[in-house]
N, C-alpha and C. Protein backbone atom coordinates (compact mmCIF):
# COMPACT_ATOMS: atom_id res chain seq x y z
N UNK A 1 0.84 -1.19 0.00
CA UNK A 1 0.00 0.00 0.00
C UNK A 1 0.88 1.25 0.00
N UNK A 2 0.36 2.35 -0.43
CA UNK A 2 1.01 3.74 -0.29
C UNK A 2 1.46 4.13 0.82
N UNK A 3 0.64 3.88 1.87
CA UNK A 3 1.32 4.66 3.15
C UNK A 3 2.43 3.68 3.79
N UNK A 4 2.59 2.32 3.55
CA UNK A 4 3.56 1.32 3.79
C UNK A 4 4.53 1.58 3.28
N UNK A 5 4.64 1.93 1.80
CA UNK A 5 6.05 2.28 0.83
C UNK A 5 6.68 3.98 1.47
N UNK A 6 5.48 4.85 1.92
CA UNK A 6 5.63 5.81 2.51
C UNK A 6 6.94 5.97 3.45
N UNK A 7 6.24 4.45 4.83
CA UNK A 7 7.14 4.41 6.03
C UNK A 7 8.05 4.12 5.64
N UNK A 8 8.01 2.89 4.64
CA UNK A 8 9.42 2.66 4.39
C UNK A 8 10.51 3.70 3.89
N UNK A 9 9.88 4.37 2.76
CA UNK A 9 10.91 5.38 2.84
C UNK A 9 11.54 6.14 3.59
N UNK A 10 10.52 6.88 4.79
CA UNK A 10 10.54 7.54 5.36
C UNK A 10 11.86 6.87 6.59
N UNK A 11 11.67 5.53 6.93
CA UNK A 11 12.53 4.87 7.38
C UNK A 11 14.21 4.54 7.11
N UNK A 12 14.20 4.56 5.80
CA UNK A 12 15.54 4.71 5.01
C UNK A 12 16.13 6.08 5.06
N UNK A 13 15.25 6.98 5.29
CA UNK A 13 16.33 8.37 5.27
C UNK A 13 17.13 8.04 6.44
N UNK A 14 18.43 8.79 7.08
CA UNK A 14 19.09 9.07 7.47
C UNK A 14 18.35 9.92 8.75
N UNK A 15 18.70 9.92 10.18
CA UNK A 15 18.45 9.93 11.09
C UNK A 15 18.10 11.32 11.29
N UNK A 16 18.89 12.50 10.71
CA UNK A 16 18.74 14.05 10.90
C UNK A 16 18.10 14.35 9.43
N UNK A 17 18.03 13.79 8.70
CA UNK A 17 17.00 14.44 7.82
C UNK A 17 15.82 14.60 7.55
N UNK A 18 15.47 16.37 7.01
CA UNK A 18 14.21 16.61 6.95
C UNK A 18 13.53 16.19 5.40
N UNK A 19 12.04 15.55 5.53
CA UNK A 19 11.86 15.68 4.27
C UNK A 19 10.36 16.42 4.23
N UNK A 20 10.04 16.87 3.16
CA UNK A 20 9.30 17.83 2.74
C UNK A 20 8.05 16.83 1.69
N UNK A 21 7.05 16.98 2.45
CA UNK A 21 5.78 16.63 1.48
C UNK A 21 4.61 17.40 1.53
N UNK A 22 4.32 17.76 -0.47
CA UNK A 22 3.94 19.36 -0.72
C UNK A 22 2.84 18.88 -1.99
N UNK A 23 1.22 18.23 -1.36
CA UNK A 23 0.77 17.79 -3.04
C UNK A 23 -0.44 18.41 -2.69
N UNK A 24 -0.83 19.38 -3.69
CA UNK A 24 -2.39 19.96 -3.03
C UNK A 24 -3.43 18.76 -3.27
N UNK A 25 -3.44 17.94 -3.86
CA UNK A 25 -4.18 16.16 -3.22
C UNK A 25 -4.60 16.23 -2.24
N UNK A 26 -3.31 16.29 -1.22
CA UNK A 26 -3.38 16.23 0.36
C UNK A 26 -4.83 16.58 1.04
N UNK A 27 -4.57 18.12 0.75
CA UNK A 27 -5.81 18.64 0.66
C UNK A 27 -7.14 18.42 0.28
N UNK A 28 -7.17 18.39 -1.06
CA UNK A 28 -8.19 18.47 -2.31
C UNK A 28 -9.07 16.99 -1.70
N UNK A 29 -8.18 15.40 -2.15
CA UNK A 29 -8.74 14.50 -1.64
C UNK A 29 -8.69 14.12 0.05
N UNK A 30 -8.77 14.51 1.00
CA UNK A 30 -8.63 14.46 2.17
C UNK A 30 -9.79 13.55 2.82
N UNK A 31 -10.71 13.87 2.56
CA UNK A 31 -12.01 13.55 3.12
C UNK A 31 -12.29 12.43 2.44
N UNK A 32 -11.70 11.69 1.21
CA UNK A 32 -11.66 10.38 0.33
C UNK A 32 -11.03 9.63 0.22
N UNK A 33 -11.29 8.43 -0.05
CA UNK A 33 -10.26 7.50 0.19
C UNK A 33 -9.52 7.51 -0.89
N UNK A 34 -9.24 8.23 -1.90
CA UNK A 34 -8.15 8.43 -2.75
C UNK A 34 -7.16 9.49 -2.33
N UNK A 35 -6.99 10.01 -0.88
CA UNK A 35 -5.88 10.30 -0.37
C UNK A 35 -5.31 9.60 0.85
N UNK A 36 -6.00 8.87 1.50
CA UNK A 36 -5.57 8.01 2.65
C UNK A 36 -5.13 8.98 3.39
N UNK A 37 -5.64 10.12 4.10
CA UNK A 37 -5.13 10.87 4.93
C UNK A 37 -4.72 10.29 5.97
N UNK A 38 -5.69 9.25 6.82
CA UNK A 38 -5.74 9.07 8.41
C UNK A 38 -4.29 7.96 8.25
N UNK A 39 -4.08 7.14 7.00
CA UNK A 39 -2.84 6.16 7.20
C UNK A 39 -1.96 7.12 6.88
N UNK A 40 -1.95 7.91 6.34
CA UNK A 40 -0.80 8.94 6.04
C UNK A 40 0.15 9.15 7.30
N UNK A 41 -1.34 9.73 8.44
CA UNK A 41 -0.49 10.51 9.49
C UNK A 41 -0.40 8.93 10.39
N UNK A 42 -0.94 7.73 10.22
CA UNK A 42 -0.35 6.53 11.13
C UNK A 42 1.14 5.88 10.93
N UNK A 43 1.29 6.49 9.48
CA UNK A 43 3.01 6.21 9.36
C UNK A 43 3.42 7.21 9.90
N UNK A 44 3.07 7.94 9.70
CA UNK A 44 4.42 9.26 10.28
C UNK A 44 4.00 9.21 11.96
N UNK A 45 3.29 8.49 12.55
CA UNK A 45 3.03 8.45 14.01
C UNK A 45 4.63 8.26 14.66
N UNK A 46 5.01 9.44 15.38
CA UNK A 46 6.90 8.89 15.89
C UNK A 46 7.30 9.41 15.17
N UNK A 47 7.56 10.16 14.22
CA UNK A 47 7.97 11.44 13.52
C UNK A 47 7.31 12.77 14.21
N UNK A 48 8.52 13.75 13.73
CA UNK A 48 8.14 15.31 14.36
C UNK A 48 7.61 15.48 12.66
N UNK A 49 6.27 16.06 12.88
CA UNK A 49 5.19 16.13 11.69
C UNK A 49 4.80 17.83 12.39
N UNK A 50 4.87 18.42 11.01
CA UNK A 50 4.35 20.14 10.74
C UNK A 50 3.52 20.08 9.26
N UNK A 51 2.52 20.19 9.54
CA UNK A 51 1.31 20.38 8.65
C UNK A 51 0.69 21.87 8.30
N UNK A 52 1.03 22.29 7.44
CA UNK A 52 0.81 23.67 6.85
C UNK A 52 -0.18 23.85 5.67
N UNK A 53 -1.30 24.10 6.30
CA UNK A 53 -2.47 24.32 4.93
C UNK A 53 -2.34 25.91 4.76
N UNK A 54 -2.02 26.35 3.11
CA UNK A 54 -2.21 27.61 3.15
C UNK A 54 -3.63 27.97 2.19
N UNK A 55 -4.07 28.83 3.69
CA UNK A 55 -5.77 29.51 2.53
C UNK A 55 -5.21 30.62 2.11
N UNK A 56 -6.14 30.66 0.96
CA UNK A 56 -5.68 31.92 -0.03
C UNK A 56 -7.37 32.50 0.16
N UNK A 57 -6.93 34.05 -0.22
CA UNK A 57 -8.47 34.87 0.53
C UNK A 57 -9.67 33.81 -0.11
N UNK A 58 -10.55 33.56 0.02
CA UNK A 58 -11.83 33.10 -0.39
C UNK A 58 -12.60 33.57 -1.74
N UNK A 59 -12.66 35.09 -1.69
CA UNK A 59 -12.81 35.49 -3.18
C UNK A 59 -11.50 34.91 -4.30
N UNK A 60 -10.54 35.08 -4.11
CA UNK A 60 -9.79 34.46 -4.93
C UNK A 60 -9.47 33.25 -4.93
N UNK A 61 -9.54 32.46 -3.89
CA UNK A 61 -10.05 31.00 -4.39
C UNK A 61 -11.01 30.19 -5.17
N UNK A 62 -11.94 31.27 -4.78
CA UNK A 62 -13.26 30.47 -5.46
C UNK A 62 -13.23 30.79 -6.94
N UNK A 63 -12.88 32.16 -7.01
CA UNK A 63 -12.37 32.93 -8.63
C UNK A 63 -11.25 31.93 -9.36
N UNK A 64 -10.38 31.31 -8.79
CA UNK A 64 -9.40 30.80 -9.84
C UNK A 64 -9.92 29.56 -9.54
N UNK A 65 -10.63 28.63 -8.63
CA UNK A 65 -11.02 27.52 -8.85
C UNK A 65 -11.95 27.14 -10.17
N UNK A 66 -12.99 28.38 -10.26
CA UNK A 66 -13.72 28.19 -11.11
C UNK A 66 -13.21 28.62 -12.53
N UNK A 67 -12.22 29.60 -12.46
CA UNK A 67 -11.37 29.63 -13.71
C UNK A 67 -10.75 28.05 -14.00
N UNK A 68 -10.30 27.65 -12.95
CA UNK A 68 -9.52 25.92 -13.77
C UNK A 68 -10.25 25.15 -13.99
N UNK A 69 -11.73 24.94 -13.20
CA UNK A 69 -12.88 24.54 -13.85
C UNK A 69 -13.41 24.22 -15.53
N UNK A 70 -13.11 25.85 -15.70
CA UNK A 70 -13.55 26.57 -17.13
C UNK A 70 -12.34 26.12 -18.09
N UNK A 71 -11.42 26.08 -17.43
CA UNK A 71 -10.02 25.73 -18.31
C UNK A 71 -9.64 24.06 -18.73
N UNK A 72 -10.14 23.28 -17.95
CA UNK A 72 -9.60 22.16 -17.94
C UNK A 72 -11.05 21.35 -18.14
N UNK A 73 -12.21 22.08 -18.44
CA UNK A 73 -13.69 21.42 -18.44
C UNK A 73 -14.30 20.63 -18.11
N UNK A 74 -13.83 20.30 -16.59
CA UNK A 74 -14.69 19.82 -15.57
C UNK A 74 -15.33 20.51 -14.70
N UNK A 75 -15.45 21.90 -14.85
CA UNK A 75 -16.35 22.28 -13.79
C UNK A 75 -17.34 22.97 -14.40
N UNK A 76 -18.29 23.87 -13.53
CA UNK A 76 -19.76 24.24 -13.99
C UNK A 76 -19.57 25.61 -14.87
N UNK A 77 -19.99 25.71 -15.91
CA UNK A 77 -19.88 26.83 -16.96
C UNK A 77 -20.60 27.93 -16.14
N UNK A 78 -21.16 27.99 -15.26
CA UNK A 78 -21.81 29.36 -14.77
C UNK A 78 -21.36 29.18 -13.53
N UNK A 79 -21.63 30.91 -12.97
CA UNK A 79 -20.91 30.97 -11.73
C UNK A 79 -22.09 30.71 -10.65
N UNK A 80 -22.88 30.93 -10.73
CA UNK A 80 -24.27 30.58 -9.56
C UNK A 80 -24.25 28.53 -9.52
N UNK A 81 -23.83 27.85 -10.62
CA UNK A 81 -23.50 26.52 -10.18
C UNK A 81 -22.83 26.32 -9.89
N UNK A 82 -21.63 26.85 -9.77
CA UNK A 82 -20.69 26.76 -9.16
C UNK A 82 -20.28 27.29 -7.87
N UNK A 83 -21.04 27.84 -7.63
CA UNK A 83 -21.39 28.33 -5.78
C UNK A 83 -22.15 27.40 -4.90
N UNK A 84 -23.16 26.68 -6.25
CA UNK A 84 -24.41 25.93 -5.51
C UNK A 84 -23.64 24.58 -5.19
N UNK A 85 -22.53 24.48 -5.82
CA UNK A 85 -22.33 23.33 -5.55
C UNK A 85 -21.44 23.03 -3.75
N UNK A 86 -21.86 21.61 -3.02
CA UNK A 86 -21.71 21.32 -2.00
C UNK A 86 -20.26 21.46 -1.67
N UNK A 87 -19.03 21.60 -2.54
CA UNK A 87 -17.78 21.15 -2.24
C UNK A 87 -17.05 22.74 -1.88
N UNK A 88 -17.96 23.96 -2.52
CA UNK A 88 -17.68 24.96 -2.32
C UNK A 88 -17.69 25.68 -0.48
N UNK A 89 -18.81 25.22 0.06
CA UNK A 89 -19.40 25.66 1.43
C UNK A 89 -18.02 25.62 1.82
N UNK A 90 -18.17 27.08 3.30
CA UNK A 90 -17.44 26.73 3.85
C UNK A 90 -17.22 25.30 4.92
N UNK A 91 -18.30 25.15 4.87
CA UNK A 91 -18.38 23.94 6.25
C UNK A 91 -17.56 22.59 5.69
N UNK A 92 -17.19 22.76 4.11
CA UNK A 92 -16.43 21.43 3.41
C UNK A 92 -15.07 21.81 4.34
N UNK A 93 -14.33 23.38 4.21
CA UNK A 93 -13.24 23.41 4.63
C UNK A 93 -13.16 23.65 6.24
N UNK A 94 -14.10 23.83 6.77
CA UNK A 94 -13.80 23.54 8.16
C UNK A 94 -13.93 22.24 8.38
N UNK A 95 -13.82 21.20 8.02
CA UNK A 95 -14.42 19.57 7.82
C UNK A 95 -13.01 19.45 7.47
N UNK A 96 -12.53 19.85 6.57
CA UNK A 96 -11.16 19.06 6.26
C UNK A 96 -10.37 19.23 7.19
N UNK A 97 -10.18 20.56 7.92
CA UNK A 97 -9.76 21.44 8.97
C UNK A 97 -9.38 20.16 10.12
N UNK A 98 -10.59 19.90 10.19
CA UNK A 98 -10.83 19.15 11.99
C UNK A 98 -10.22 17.59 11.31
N UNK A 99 -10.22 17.07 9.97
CA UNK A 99 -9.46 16.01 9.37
C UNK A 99 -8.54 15.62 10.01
N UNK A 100 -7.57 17.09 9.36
CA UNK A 100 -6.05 17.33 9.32
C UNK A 100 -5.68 17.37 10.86
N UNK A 101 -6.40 18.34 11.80
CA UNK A 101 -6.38 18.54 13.24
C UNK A 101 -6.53 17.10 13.98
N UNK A 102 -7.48 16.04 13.52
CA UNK A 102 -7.42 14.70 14.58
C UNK A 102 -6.48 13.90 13.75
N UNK A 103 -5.99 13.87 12.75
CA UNK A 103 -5.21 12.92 12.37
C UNK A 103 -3.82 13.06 12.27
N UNK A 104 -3.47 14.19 12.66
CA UNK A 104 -1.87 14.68 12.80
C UNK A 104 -1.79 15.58 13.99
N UNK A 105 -3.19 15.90 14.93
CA UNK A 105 -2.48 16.84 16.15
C UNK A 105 -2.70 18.29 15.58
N UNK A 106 -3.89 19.04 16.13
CA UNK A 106 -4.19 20.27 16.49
C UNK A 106 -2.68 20.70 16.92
N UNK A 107 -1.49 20.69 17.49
CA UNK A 107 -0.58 20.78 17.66
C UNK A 107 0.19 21.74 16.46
N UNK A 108 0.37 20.31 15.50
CA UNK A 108 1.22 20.40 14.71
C UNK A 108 0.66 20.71 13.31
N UNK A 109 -0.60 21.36 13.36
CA UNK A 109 -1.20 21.68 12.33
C UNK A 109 -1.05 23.36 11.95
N UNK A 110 -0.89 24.17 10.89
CA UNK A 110 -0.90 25.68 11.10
C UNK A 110 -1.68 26.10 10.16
N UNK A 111 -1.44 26.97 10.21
CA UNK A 111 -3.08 27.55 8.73
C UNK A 111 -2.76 28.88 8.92
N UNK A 112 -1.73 29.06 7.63
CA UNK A 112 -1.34 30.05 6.82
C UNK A 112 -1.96 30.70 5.81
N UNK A 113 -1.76 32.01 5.75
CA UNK A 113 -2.35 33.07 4.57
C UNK A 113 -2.01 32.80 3.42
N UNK A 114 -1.97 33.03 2.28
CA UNK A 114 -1.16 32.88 0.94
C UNK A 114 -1.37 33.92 0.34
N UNK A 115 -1.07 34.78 1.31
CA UNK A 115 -0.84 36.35 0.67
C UNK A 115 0.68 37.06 0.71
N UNK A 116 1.37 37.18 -0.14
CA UNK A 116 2.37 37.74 -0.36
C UNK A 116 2.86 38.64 1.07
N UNK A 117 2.01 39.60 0.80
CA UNK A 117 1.97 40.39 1.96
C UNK A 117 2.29 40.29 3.72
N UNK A 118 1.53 38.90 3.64
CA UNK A 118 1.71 38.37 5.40
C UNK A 118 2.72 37.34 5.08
N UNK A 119 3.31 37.11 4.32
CA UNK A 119 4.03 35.86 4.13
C UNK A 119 5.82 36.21 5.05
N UNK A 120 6.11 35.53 5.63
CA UNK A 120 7.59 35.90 6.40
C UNK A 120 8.18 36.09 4.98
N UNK A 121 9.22 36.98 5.20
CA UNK A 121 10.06 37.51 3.84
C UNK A 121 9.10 37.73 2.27
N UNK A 122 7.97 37.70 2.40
CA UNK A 122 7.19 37.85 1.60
C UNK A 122 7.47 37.01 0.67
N UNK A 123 7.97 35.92 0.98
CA UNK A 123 7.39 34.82 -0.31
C UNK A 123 7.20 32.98 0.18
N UNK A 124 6.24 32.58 -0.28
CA UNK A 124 6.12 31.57 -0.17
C UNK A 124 7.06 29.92 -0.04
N UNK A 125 8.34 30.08 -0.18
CA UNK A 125 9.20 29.53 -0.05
C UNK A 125 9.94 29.78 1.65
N UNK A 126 9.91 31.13 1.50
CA UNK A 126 10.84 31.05 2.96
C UNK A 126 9.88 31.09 4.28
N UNK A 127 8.66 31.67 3.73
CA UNK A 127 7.37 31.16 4.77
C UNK A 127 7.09 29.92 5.18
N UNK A 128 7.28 29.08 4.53
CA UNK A 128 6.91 27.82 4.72
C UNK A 128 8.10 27.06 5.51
N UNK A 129 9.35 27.27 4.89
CA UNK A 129 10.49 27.12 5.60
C UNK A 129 10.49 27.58 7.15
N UNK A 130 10.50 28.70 7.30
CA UNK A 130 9.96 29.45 8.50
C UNK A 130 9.53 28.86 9.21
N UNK A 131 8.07 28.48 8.85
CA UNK A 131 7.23 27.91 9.48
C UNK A 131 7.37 26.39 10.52
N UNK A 132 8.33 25.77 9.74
CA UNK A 132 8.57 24.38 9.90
C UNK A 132 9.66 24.29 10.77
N UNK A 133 10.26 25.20 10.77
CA UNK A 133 11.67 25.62 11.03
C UNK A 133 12.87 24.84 10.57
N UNK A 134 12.71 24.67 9.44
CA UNK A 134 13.89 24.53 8.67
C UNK A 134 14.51 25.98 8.35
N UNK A 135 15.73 25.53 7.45
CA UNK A 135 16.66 27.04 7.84
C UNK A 135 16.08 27.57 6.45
N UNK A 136 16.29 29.17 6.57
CA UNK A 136 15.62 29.97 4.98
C UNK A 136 17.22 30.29 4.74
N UNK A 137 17.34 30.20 3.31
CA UNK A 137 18.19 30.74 2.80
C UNK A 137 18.32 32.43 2.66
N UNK A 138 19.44 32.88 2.44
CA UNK A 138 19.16 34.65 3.02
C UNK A 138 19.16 34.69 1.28
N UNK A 139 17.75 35.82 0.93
CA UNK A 139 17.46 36.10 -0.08
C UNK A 139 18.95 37.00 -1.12
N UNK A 140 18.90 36.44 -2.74
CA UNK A 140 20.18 36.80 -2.98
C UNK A 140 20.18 38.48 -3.89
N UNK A 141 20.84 39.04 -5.10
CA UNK A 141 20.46 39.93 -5.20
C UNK A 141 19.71 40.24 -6.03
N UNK A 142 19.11 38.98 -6.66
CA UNK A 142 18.28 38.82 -7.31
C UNK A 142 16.94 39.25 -6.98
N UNK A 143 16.51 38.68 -6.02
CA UNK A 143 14.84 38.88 -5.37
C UNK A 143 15.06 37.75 -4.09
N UNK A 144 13.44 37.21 -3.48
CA UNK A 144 13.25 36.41 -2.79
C UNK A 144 13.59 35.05 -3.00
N UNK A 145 13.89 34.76 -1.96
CA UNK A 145 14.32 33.16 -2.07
C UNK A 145 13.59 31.89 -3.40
N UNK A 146 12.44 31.98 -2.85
CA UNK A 146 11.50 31.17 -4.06
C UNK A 146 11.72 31.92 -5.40
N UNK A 147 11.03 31.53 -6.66
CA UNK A 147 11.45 31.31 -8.05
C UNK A 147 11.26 32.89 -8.13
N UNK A 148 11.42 32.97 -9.17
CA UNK A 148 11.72 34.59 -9.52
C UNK A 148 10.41 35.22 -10.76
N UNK A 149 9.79 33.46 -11.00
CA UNK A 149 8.43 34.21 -11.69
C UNK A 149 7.04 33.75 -10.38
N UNK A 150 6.41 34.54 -10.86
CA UNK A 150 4.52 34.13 -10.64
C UNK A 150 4.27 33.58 -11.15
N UNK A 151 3.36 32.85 -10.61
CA UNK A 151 2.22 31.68 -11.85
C UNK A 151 1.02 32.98 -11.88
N UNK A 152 0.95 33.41 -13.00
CA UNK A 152 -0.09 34.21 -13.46
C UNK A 152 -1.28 33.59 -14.38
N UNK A 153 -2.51 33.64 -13.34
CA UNK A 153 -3.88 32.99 -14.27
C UNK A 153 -3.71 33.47 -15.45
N UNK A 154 -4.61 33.26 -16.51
CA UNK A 154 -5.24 33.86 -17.73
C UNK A 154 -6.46 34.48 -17.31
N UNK A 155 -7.12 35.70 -17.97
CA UNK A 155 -7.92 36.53 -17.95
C UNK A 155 -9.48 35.64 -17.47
N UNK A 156 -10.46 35.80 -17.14
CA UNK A 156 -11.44 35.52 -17.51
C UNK A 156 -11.68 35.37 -18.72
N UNK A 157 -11.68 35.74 -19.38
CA UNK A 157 -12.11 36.03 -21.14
C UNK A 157 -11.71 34.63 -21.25
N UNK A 158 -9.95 34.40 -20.99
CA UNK A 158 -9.28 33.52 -22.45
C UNK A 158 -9.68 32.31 -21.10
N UNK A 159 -9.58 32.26 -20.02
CA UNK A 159 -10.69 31.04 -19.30
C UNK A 159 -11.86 30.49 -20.44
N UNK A 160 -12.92 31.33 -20.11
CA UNK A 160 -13.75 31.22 -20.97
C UNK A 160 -13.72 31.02 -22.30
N UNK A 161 -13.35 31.81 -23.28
CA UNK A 161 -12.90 30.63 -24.44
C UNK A 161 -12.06 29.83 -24.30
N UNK A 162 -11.36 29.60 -23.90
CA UNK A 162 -10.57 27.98 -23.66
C UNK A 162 -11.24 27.02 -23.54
N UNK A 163 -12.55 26.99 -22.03
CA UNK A 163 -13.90 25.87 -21.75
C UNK A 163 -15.08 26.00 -23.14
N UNK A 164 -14.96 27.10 -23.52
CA UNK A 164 -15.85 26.78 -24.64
C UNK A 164 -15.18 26.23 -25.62
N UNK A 165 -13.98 26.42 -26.41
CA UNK A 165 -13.37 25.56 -27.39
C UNK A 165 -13.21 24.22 -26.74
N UNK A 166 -12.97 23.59 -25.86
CA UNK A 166 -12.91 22.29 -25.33
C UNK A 166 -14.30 22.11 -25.60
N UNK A 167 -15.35 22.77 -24.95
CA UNK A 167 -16.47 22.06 -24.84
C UNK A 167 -17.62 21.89 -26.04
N UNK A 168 -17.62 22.82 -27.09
CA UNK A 168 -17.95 23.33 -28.26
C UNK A 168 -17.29 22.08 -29.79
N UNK A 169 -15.76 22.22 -29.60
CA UNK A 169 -15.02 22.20 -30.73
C UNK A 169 -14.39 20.45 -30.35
N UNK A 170 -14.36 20.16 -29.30
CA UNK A 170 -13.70 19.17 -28.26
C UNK A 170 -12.35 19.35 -28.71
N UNK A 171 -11.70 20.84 -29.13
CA UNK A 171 -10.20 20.69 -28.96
C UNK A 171 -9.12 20.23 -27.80
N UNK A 172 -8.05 19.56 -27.86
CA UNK A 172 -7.04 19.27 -26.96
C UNK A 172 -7.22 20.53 -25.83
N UNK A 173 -5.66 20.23 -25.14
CA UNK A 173 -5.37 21.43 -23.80
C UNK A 173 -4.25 21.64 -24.94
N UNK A 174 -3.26 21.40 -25.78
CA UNK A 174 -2.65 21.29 -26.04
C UNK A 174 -2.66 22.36 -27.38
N UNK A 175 -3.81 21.93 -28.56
CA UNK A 175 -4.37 22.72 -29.14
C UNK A 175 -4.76 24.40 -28.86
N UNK A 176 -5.63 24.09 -27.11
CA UNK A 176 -5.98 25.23 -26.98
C UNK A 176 -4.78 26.24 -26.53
N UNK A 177 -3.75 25.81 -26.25
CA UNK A 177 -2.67 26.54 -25.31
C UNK A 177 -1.74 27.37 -27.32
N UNK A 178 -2.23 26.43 -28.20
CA UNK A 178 -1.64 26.88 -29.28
C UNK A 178 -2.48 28.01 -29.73
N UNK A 179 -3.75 27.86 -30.32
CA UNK A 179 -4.75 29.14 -30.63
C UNK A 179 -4.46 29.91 -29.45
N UNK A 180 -4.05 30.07 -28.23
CA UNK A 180 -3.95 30.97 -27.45
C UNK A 180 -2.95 31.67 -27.10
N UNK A 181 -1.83 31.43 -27.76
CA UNK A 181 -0.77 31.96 -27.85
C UNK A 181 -0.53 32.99 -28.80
């Protein structure tokens, strides 16, 4: 099983090393048995475990969720179904919340911003580092520690034609990333 090959690995590292596991899965499937949360945290039971969910404001979550929705054409072409739907409520993410909290320790759980702004050194790399307390590298003269671009959405607009050429034309992602260039 996954969380067996898990320990084992986890067992083969070397006695002082940290390792880092970072899959928004974690999250996303939590509450399903296509993430095995609760065996997750029974291997790492006897490990020092730091669990860091970062929310990003709510308007802009729900805004770029439903943009990748529109982009990748599995989600609801209008925005009122896509509110209506059950996975949106907040009460889904206070549910995952109390998940993460009994299966790894209210303790060792934190719940971070993902705003630039509140972020230690203002970027998402040395925040998280921070957080865990692993060491941050001192930013060079380049910029901040983490990568030196943004992942920048696409507009609403080219969202929207993108889910309509998929859904309309049944073009590729591949196709569409070409007409969209």
């Amino acid at each position: 099983s996954q969380p067996a090959r898990f320990l084992d690995t986890l067992l083969s590292l070397p006695p002082d090393a940290s390792l880092v596991v970072s899959d928004e899965g974690l999250w996303h499937f939590s509450a399903s048995p296509r993430s095995q949360t609760r065996r997750i945290a029974q291997a790492l039971a006897g490990f020092d475990v730091t669990v860091i969910v970062y929310f990003r404001r709510p308007d802009q979550f729900l805004e770029s969720w439903f943009k990748q929705g529109l982009k990748n054409g599995s989600g609801q072409h209008d925005l009122r179904s896509f509110l209506a739907m059950p996975v949106t409520g907040p009460q889904v993410f206070q549910q995952k919340l109390d998940l993460f909290a009994n299966a790894f320790g209210a303790r060792n759980l934190i719940v971070a911003p993902y705003e630039r702004a509140q972020m230690i050194g203002g970027d998402i790399i040395a925040d998280f580092l921070a957080r865990t307390g692993l060491p941050v590298p001192e930013p060079d003269a380049q910029g901040p520690v983490g990568s030196d671009s943004e992942n920048i959405s696409p507009t609403a607009d080219v969202m929207l034609l993108a889910g309509l050429m998929r859904q309309a034309f049944n073009i590729g992602q591949r196709e569409i990333d070409a007409v969209l260039a």
